[in-house]
PDB file of N, CA and C in Angstrom:
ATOM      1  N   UNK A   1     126.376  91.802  92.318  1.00  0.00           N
ATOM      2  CA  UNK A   1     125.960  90.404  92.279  1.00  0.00           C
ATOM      3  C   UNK A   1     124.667  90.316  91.474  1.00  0.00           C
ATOM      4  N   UNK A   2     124.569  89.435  90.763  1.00  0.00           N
ATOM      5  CA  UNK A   2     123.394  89.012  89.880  1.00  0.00           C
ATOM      6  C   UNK A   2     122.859  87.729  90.649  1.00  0.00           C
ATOM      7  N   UNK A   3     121.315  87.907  90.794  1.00  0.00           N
ATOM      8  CA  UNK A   3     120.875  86.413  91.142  1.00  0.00           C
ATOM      9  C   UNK A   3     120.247  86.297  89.689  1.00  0.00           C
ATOM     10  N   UNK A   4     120.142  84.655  89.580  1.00  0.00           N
ATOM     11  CA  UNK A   4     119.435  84.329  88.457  1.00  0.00           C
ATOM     12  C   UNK A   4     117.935  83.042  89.058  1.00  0.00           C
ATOM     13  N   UNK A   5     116.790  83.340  88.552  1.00  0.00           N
ATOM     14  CA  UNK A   5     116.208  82.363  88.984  1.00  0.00           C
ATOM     15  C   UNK A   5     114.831  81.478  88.467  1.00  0.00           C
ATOM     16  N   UNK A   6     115.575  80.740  88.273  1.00  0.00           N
ATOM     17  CA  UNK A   6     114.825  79.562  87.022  1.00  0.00           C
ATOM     18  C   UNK A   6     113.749  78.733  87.764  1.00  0.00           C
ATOM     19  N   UNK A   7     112.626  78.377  86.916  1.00  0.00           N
ATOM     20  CA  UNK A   7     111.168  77.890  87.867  1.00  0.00           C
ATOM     21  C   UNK A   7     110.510  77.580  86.661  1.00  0.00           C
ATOM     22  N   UNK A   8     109.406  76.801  86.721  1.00  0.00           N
ATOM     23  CA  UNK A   8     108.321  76.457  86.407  1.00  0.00           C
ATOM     24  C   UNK A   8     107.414  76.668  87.235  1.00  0.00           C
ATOM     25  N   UNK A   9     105.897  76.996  86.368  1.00  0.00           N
ATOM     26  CA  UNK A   9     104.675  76.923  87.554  1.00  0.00           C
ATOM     27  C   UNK A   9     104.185  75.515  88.185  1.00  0.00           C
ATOM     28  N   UNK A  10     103.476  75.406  89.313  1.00  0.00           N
ATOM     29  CA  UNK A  10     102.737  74.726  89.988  1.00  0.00           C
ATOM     30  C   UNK A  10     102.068  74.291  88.773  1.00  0.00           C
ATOM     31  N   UNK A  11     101.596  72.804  88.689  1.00  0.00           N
ATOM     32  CA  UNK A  11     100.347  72.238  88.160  1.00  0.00           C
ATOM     33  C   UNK A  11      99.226  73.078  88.803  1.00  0.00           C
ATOM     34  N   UNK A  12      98.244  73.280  87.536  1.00  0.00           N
ATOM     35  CA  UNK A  12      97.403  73.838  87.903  1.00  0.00           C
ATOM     36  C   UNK A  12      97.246  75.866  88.037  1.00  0.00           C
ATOM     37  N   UNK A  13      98.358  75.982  87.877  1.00  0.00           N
ATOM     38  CA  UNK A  13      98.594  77.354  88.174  1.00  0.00           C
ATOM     39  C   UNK A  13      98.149  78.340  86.640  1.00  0.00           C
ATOM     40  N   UNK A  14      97.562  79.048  86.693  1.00  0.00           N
ATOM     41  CA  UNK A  14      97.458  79.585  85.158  1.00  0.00           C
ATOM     42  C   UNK A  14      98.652  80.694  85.271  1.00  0.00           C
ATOM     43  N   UNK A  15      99.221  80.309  83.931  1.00  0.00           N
ATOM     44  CA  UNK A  15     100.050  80.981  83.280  1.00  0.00           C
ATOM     45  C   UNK A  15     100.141  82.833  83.613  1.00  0.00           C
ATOM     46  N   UNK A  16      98.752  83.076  83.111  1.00  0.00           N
ATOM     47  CA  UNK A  16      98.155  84.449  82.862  1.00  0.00           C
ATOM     48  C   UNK A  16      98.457  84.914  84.534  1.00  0.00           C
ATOM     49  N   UNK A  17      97.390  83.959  84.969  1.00  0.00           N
ATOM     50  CA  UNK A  17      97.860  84.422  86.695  1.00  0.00           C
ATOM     51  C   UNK A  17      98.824  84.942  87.079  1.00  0.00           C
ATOM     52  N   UNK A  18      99.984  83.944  86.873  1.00  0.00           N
ATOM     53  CA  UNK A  18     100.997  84.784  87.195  1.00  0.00           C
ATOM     54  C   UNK A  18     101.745  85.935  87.048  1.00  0.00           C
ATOM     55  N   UNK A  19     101.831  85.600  85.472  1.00  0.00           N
ATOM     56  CA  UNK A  19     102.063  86.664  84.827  1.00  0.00           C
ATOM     57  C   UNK A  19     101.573  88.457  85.255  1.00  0.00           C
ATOM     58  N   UNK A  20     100.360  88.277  85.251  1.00  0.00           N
ATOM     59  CA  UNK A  20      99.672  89.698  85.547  1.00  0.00           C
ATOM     60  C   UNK A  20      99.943  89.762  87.790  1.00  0.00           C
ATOM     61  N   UNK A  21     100.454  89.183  88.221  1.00  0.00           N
ATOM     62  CA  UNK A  21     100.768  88.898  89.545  1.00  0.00           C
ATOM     63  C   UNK A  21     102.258  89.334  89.371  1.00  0.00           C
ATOM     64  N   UNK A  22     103.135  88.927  88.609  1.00  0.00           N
ATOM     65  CA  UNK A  22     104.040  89.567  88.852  1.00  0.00           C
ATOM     66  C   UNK A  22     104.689  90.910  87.968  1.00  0.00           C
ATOM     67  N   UNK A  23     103.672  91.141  86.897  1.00  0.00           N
ATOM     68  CA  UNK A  23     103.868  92.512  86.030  1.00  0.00           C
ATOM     69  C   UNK A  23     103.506  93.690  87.471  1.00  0.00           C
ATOM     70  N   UNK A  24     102.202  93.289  88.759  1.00  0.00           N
ATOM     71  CA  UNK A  24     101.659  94.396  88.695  1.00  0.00           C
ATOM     72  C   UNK A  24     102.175  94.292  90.364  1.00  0.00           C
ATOM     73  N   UNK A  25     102.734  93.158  90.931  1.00  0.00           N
ATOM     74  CA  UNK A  25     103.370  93.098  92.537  1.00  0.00           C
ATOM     75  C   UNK A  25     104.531  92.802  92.406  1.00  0.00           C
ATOM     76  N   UNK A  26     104.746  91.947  91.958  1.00  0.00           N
ATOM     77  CA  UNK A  26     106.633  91.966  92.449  1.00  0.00           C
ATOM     78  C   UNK A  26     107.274  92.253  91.603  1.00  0.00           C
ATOM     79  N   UNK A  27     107.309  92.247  90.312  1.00  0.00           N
ATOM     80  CA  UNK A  27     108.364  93.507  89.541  1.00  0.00           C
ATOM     81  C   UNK A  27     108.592  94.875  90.527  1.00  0.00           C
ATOM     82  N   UNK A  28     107.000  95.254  90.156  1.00  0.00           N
ATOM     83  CA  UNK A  28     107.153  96.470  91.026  1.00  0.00           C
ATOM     84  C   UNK A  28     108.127  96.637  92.402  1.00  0.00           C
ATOM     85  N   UNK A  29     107.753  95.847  93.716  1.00  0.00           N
ATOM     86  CA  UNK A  29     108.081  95.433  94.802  1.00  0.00           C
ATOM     87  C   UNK A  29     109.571  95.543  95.169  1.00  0.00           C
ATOM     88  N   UNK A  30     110.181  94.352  93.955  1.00  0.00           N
ATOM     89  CA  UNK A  30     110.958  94.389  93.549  1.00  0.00           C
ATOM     90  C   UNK A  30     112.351  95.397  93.140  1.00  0.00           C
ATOM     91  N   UNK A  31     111.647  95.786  92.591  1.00  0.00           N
ATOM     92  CA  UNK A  31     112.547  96.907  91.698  1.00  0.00           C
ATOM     93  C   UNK A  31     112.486  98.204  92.849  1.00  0.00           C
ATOM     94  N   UNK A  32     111.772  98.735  93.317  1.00  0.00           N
ATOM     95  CA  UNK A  32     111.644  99.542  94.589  1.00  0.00           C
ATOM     96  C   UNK A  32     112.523  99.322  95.660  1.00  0.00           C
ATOM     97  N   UNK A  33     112.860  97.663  95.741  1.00  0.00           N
ATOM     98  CA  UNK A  33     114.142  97.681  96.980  1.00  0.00           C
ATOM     99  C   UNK A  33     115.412  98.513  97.294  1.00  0.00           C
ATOM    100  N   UNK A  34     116.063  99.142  97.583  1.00  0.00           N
ATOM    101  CA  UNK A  34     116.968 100.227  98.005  1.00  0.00           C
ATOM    102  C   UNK A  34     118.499  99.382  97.524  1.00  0.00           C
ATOM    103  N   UNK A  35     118.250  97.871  97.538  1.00  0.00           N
ATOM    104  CA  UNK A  35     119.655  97.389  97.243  1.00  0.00           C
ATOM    105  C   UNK A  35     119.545  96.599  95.630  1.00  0.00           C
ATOM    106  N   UNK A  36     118.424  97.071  94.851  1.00  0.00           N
ATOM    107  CA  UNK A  36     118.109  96.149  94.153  1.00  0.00           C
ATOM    108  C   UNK A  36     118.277  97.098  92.532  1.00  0.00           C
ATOM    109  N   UNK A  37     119.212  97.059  91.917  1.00  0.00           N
ATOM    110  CA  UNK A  37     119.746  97.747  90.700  1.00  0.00           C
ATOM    111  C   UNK A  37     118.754  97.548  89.530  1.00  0.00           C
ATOM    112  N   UNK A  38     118.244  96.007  89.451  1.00  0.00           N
ATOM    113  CA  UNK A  38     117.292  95.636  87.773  1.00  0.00           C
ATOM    114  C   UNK A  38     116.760  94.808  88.790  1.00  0.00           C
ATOM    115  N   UNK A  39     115.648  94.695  87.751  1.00  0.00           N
ATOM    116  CA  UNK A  39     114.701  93.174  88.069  1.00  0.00           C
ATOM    117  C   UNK A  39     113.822  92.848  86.782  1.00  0.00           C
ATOM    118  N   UNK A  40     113.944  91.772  86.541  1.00  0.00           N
ATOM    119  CA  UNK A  40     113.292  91.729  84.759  1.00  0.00           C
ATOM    120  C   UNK A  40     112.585  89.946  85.330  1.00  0.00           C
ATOM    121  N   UNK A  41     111.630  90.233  84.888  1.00  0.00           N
ATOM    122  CA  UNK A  41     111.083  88.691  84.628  1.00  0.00           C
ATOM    123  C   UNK A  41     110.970  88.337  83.316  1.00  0.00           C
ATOM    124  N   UNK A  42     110.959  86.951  82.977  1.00  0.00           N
ATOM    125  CA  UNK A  42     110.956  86.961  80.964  1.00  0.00           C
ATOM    126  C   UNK A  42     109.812  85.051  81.134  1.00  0.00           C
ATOM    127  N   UNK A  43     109.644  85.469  80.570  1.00  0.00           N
ATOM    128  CA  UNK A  43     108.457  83.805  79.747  1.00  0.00           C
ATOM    129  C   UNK A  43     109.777  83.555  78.574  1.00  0.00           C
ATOM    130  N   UNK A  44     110.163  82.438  79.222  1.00  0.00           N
ATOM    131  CA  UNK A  44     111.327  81.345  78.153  1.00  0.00           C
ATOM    132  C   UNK A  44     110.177  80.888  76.540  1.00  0.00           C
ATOM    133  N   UNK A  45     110.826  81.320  75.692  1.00  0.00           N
ATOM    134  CA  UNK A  45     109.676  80.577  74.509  1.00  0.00           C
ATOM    135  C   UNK A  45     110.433  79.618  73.891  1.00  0.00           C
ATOM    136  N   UNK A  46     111.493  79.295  73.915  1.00  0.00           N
ATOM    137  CA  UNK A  46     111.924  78.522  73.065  1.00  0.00           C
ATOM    138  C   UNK A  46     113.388  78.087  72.914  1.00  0.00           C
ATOM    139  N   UNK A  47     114.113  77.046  72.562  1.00  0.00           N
ATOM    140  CA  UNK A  47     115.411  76.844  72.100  1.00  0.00           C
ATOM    141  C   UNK A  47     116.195  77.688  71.280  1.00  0.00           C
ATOM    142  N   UNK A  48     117.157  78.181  71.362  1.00  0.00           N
ATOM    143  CA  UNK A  48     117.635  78.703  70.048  1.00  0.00           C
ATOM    144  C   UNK A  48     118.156  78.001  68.627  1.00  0.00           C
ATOM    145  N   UNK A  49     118.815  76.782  69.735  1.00  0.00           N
ATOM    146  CA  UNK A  49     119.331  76.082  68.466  1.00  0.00           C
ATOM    147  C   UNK A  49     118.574  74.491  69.381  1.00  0.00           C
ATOM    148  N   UNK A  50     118.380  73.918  68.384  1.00  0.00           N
ATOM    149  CA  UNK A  50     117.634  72.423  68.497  1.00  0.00           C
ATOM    150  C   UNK A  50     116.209  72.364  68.535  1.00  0.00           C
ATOM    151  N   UNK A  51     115.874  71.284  68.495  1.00  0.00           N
ATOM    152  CA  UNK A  51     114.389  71.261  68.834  1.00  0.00           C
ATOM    153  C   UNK A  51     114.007  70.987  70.348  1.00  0.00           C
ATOM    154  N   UNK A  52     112.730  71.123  70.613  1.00  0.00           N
ATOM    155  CA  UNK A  52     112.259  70.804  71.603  1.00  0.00           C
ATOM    156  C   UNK A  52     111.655  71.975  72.784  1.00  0.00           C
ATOM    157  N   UNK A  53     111.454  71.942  74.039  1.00  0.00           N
ATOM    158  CA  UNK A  53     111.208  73.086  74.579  1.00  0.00           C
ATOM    159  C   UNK A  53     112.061  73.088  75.802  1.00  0.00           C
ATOM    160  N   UNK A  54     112.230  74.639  75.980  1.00  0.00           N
ATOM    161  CA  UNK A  54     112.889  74.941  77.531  1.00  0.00           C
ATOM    162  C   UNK A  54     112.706  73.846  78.741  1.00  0.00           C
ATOM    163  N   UNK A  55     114.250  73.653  79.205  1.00  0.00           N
ATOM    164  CA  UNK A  55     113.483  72.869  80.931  1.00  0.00           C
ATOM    165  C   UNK A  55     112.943  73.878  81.732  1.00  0.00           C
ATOM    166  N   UNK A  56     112.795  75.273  81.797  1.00  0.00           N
ATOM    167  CA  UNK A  56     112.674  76.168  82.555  1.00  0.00           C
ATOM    168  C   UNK A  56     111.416  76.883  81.804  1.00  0.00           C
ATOM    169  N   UNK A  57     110.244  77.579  82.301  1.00  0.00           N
ATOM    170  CA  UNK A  57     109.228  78.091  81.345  1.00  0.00           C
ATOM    171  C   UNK A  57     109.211  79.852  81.700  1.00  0.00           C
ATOM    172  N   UNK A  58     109.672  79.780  83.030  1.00  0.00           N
ATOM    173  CA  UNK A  58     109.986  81.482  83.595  1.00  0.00           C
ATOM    174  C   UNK A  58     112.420  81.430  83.761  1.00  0.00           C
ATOM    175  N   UNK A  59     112.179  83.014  83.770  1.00  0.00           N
ATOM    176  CA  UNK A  59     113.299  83.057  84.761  1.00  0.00           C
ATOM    177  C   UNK A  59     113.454  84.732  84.749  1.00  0.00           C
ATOM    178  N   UNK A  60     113.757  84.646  86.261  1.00  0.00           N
ATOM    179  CA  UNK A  60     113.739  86.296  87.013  1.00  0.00           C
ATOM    180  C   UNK A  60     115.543  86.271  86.685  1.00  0.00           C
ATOM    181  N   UNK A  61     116.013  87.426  86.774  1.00  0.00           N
ATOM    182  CA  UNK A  61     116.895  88.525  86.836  1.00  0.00           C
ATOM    183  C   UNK A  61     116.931  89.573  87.877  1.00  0.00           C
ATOM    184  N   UNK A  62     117.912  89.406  88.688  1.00  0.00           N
ATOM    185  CA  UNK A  62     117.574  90.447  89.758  1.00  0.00           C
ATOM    186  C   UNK A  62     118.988  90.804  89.869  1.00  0.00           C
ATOM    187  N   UNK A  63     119.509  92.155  89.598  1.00  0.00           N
ATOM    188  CA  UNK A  63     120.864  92.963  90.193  1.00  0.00           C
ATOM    189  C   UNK A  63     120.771  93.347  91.139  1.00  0.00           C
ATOM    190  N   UNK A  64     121.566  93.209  92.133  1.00  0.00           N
ATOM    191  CA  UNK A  64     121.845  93.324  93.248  1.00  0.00           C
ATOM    192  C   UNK A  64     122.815  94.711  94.061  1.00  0.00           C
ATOM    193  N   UNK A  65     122.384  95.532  93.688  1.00  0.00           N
ATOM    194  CA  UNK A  65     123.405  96.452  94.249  1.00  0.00           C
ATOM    195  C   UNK A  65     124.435  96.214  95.772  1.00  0.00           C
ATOM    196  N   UNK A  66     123.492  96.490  96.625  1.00  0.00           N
ATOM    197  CA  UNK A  66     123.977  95.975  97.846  1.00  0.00           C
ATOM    198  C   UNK A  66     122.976  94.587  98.485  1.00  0.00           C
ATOM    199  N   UNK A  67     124.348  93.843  98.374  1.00  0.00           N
ATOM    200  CA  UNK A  67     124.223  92.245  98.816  1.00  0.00           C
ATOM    201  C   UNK A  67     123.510  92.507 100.351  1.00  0.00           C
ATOM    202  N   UNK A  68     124.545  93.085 101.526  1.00  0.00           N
ATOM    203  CA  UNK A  68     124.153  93.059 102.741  1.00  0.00           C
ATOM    204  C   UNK A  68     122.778  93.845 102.753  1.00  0.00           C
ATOM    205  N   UNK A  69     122.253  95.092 102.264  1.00  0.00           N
ATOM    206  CA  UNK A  69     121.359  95.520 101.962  1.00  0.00           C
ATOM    207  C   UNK A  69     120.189  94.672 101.561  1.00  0.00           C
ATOM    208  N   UNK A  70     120.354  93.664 100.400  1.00  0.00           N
ATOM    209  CA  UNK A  70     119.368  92.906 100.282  1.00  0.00           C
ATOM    210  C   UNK A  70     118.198  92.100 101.234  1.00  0.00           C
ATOM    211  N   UNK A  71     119.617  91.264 101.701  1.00  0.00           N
ATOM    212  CA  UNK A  71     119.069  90.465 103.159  1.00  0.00           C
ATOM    213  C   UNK A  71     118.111  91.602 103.446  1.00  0.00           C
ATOM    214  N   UNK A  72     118.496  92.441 104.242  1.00  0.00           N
ATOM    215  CA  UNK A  72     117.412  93.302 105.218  1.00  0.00           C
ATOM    216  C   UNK A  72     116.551  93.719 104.487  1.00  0.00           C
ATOM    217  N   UNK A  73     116.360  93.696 103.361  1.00  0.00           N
ATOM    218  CA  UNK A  73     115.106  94.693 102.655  1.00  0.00           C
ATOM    219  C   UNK A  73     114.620  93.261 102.001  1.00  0.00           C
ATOM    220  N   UNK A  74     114.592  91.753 101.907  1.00  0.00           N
ATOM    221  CA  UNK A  74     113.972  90.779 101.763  1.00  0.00           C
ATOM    222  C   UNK A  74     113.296  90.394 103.523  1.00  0.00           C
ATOM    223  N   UNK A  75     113.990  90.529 104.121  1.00  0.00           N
ATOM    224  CA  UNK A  75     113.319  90.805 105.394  1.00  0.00           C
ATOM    225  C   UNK A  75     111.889  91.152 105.989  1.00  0.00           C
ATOM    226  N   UNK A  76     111.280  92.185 105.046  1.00  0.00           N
ATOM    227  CA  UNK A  76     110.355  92.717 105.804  1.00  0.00           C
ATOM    228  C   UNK A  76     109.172  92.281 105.372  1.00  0.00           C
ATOM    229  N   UNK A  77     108.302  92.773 106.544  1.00  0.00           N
ATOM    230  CA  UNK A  77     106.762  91.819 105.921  1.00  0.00           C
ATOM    231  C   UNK A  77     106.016  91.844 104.818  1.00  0.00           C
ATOM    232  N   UNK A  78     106.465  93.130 104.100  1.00  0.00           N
ATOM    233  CA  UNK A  78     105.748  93.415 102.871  1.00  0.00           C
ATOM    234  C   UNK A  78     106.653  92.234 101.769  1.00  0.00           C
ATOM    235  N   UNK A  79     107.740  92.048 101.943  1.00  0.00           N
ATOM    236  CA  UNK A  79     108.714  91.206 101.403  1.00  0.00           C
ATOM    237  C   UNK A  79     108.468  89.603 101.522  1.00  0.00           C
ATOM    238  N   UNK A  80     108.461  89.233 102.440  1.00  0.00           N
ATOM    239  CA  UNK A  80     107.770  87.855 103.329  1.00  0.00           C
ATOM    240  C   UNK A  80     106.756  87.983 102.603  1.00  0.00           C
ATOM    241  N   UNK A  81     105.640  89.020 102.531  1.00  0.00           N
ATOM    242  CA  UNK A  81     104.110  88.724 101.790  1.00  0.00           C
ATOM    243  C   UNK A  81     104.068  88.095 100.126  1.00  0.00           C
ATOM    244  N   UNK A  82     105.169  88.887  99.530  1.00  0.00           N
ATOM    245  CA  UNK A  82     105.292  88.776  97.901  1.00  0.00           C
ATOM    246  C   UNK A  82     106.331  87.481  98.063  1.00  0.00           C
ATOM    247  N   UNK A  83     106.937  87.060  98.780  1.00  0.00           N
ATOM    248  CA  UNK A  83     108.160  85.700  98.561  1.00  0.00           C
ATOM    249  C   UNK A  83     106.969  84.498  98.843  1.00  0.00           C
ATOM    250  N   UNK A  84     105.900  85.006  99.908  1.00  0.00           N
ATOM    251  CA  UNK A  84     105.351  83.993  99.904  1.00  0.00           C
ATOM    252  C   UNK A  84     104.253  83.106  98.808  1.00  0.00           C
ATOM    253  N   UNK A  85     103.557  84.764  98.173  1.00  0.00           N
ATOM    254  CA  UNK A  85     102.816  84.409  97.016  1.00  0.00           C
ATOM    255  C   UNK A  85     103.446  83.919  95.953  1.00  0.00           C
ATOM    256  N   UNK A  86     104.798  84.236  95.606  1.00  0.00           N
ATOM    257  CA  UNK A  86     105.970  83.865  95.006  1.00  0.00           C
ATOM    258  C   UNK A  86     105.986  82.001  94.725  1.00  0.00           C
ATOM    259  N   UNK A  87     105.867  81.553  95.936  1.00  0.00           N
ATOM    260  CA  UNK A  87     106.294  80.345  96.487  1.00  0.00           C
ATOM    261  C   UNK A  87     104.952  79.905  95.963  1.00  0.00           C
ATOM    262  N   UNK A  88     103.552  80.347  96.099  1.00  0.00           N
ATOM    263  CA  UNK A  88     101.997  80.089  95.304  1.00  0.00           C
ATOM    264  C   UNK A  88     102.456  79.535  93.904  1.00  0.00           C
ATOM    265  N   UNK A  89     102.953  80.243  93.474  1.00  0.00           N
ATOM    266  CA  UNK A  89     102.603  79.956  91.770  1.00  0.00           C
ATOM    267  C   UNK A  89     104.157  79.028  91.701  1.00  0.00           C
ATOM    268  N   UNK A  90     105.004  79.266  92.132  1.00  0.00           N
ATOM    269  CA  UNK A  90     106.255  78.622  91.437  1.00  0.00           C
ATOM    270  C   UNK A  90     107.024  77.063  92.026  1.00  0.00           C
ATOM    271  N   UNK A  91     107.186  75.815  90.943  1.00  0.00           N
ATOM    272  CA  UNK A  91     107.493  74.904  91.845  1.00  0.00           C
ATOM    273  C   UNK A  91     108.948  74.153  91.719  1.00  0.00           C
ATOM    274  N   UNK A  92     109.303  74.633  92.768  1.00  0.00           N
ATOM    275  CA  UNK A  92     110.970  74.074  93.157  1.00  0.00           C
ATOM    276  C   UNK A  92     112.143  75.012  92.602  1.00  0.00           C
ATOM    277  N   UNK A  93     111.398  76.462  92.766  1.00  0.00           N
ATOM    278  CA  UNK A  93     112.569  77.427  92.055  1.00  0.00           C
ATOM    279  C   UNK A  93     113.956  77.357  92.423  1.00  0.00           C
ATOM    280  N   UNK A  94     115.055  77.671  91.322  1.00  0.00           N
ATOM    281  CA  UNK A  94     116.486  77.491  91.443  1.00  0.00           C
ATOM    282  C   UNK A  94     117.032  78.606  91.763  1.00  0.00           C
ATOM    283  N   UNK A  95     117.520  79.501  92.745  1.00  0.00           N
ATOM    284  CA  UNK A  95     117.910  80.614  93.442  1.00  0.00           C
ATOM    285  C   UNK A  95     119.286  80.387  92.835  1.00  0.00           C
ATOM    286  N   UNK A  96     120.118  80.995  91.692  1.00  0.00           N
ATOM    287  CA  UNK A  96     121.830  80.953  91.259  1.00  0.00           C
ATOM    288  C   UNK A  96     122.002  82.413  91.874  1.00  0.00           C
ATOM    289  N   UNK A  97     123.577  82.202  92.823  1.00  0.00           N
ATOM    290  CA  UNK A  97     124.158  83.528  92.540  1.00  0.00           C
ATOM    291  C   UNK A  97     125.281  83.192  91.519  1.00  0.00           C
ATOM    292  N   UNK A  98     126.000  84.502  91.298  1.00  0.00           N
ATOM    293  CA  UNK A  98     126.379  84.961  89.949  1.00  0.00           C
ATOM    294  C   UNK A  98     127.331  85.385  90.046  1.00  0.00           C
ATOM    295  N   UNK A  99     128.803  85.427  89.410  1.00  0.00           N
ATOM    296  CA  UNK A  99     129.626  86.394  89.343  1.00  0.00           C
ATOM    297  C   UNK A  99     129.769  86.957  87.756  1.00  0.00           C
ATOM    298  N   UNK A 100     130.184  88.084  87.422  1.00  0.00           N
ATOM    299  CA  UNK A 100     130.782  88.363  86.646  1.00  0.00           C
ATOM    300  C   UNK A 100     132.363  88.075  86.105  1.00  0.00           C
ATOM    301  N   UNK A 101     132.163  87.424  84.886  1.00  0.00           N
ATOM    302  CA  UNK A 101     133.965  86.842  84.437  1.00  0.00           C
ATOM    303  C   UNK A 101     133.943  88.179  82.855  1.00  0.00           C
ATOM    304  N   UNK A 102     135.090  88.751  82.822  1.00  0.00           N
ATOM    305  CA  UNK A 102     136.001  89.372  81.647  1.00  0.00           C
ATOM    306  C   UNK A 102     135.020  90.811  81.500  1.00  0.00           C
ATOM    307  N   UNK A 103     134.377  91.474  83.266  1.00  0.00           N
ATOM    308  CA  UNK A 103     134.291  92.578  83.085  1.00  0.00           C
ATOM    309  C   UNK A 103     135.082  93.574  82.747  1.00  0.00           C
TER     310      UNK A 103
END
C-alpha cells in the first residue's frame, strides 16, 4: 500500500522550518518504522504543463510494507510526538490510500 499525502503549511509557518524539521525528525522516524518500505518528502515547484502554481506546496510518499503493522508502530508515543508536530506546521493535510493498477 502506498499512502500519498498532500498539504500546505500553516500561515505563518516558515518554509525552512519545516523543511529542516522534517529532513532531520520524521523522514528519519519515519523511514525506521518496521512496516514502513520508503518515505520521501518533496517541495512541489511547479506545473508541468500550464501556467500557474501547485494547489499543493509539499507532498509525503510513504510505502507501506505491512498495513496492520503500521497502525501499531503509528501508535506509539514517539509516533504521537512527530504526528503531532506534524499537525504544527501542516494545514488540512489530505491522507490518500493507494492501490497499484497494471503491476
Amino acid at each position: 500500500m502506498r499512502i500519498v499525502v498532500l498539504f500546505n503549511l500553516k500561515p505563518g509557518v516558515d518554509p525552512a522550518d519545516y523543511e529542516a524539521w522534517a529532513a532531520s525528525e520524521d523522514a528519519p522516524a519515519v523511514r525506521a518504522l518496521p512496516s514502513v518500505a520508503a518515505f520521501r518528502v518533496h517541495a512541489l515547484t511547479g506545473l508541468m504543463f500550464g501556467a500557474g502554481t501547485p494547489p499543493f506546496r509539499y507532498v509525503e510518499v510513504i510505502d507501506i510494507a505491512d498495513p496492520e503493522g503500521f497502525g501499531a508502530d503509528i501508535a506509539t508515543p514517539r509516533m504521537q510526538a512527530i504526528a503531532a508536530r506534524f499537525r504544527d506546521f501542516a494545514e488540512a493535510p489530505l491522507f490518500l490510500t493507494t492501490r497499484e493498477i497494471g503491476a
